[in-house]
Protein backbone atom coordinates (compact mmCIF):
# COMPACT_ATOMS: atom_id res chain seq x y z
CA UNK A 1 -48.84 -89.23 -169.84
CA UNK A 2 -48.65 -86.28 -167.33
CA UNK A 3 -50.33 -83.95 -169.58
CA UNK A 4 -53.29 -86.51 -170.48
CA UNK A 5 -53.69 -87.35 -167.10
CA UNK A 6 -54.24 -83.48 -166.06
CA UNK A 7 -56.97 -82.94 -168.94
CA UNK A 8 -58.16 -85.94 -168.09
CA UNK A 9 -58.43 -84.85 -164.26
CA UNK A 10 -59.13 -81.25 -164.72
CA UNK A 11 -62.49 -82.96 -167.23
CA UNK A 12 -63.34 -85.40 -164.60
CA UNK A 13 -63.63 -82.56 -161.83
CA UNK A 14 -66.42 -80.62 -164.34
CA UNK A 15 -68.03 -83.57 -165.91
CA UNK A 16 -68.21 -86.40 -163.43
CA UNK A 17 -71.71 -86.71 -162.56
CA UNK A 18 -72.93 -89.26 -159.00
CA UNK A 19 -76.07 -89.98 -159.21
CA UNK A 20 -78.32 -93.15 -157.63
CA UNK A 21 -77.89 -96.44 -159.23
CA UNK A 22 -80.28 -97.75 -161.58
CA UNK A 23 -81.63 -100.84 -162.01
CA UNK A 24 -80.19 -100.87 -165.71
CA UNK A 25 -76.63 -99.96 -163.78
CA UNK A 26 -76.55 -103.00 -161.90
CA UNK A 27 -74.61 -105.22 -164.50
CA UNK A 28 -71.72 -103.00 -165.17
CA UNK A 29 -71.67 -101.99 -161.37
CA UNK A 30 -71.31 -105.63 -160.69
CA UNK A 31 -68.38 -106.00 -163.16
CA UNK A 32 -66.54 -103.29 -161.43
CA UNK A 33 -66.63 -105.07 -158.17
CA UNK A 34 -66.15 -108.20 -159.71
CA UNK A 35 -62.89 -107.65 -160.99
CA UNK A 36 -61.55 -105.22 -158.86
CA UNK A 37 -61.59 -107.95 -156.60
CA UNK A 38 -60.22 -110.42 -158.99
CA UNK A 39 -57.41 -108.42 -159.52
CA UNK A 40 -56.40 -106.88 -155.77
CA UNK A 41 -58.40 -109.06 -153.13
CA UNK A 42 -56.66 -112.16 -153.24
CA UNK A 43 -58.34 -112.94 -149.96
CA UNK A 44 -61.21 -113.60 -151.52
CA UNK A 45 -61.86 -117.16 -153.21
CA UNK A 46 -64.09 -117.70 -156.02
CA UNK A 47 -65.61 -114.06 -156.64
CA UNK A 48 -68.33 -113.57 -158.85
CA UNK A 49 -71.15 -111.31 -160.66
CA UNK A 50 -73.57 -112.30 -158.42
CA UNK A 51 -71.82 -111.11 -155.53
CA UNK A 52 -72.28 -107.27 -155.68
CA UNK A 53 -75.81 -107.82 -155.27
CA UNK A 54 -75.75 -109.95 -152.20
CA UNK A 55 -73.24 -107.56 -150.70
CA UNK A 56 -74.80 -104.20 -151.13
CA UNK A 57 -78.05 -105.80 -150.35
CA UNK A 58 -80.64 -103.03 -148.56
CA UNK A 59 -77.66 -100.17 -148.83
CA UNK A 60 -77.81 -97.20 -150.60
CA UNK A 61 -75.61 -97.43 -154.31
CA UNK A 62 -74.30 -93.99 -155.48
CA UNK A 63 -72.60 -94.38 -159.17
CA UNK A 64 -69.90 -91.93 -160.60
CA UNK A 65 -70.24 -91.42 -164.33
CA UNK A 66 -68.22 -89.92 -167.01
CA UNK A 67 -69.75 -89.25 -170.24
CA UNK A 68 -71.58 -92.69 -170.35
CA UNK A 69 -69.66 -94.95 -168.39
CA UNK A 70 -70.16 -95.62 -164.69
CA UNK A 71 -66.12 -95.31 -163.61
CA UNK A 72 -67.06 -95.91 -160.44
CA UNK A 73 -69.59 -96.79 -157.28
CA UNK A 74 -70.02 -96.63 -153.44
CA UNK A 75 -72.08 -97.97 -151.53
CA UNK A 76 -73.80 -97.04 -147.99
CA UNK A 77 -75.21 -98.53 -144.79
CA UNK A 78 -77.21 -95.45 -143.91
CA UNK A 79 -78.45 -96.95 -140.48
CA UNK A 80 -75.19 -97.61 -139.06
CA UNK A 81 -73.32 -94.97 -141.16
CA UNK A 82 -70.83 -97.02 -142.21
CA UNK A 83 -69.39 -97.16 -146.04
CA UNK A 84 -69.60 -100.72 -146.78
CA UNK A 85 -68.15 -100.12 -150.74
CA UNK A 86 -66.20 -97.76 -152.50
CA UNK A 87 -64.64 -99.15 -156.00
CA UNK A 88 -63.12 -97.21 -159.17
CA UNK A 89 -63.23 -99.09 -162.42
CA UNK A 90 -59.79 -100.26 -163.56
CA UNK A 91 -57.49 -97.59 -164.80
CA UNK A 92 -59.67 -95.07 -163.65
CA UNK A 93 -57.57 -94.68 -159.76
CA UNK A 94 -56.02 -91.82 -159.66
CA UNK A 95 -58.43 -89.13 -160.89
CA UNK A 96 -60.46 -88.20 -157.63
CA UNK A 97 -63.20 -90.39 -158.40
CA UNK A 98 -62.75 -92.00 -155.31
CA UNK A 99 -62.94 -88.96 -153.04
CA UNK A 100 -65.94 -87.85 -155.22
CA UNK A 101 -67.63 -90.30 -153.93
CA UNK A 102 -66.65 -90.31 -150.30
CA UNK A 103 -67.61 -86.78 -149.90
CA UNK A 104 -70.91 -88.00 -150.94
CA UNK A 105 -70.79 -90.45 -148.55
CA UNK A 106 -69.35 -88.00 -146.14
CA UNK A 107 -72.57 -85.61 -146.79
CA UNK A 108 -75.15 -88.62 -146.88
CA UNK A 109 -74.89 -89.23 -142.78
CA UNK A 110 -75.11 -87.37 -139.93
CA UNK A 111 -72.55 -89.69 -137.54
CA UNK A 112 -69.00 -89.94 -138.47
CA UNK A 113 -68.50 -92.21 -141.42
CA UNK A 114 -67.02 -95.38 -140.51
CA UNK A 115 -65.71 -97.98 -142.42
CA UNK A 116 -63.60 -101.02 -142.99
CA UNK A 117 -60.22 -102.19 -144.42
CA UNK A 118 -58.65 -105.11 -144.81
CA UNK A 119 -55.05 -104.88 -143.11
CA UNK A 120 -53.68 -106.18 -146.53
CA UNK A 121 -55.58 -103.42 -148.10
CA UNK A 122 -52.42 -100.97 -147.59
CA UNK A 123 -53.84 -98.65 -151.42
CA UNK A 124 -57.11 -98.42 -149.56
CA UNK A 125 -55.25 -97.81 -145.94
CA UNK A 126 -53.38 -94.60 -147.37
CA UNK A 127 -56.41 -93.43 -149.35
CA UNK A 128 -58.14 -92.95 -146.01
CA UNK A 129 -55.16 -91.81 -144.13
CA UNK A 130 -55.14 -88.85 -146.89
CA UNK A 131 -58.71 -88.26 -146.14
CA UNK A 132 -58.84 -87.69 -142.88
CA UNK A 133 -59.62 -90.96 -141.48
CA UNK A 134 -58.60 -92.85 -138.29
CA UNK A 135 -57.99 -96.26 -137.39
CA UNK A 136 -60.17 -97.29 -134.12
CA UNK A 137 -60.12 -100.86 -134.25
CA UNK A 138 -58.28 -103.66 -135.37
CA UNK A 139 -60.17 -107.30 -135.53
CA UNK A 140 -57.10 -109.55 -135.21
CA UNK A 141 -59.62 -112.26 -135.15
CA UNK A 142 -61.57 -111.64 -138.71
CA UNK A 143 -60.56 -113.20 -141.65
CA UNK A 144 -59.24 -111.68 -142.87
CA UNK A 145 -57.81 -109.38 -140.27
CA UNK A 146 -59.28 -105.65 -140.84
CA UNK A 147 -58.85 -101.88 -139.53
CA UNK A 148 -61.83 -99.95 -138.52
CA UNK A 149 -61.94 -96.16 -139.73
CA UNK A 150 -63.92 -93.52 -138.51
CA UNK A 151 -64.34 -89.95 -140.27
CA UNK A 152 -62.01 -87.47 -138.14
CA UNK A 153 -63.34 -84.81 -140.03
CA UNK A 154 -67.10 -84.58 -138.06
C-alpha cells in the first residue's frame, strides 16, 4: 500500500489539474459533497444533491481533476475572503489534493483566508493546524458549535 500510495502521490503532484467548475461538473461535484457529508457530518440531518447548489450559491467553485475524474472541489466567498468549501472525494484524502486546492484559495484573495470548522470537525481542525491556520473565534452559540480560522501565513 505504501508504495501505491507514493506513485499514486508523486502522479497526483504532476497530473492534478484545478480548473473552474463547469456547468457539466455540477452533478458529480454535488455527489462529492453529498456523501462526504453522509459519511463524516453527522450534524447534519437529511443531506441531499440539491444541497451543494444552494450552498455554494454566488461563490466561486474551483475543481481538482485527475485524469477524468473531479477528486475533489473548493469553493470561495471572494467578497469576504472566506473558504466556505473544501471536499476530497472518498478515498482520495491523503494525497495533497486538499492543500492543492487551498493554495488556490490561498492565491485567489488578497485578505487572509478565513474559514470555518465545526468543533467536531477535529480531521478538518488538524488539516488547518498543518497549514498554517489559526483559530480566532469560537461560536459556542452555533449549531453546531464552530472554530473560526484565519490564514497566518499573509
Amino acid at each position: 500500500m505504501t508504495n501505491r500510495k507514493s506513485f499514486l502521490s508523486n502522479k497526483l503532484a504532476t497530473e492534478l489539474v484545478l480548473r473552474a467548475m463547469r456547468p457539466e461538473d455540477s452533478d458529480a461535484v454535488a455527489r462529492i459533497y453529498l456523501e462526504s457529508r453522509q459519511h463524516h457530518f453527522s450534524w447534519v440531518k437529511d443531506p441531499k444533491l440539491t444541497d451543494f447548489v444552494t450552498d455554494s450559491h454566488g461563490e466561486r467553485v474551483m475543481v481538482a481533476v485527475f485524469g477524468n475524474e473531479i477528486v475533489g472541489f473548493a469553493s470561495l466567498s471572494e467578497w469576504d475572503h472566506f473558504l466556505h468549501l473544501l471536499f476530497v472525494k472518498e478515498g482520495w484524502q491523503g494525497y495533497g489534493i486538499g492543500k492543492c486546492l487551498l493554495e488556490w484559495a490561498r492565491q485567489a484573495v488578497n485578505e487572509p483566508l478565513e474559514l470555518k470548522v465545526v468543533v467536531a470537525n477535529l480531521d478538518a481542525q488538524r488539516f488547518y493546524d498543518r497549514e498554517g491556520f489559526v483559530p480566532v473565534r469560537k461560536s459556542q452559540l452555533a449549531r453546531p458549535q464552530n472554530v473560526t480560522y484565519r490564514d497566518g501565513r499573509k
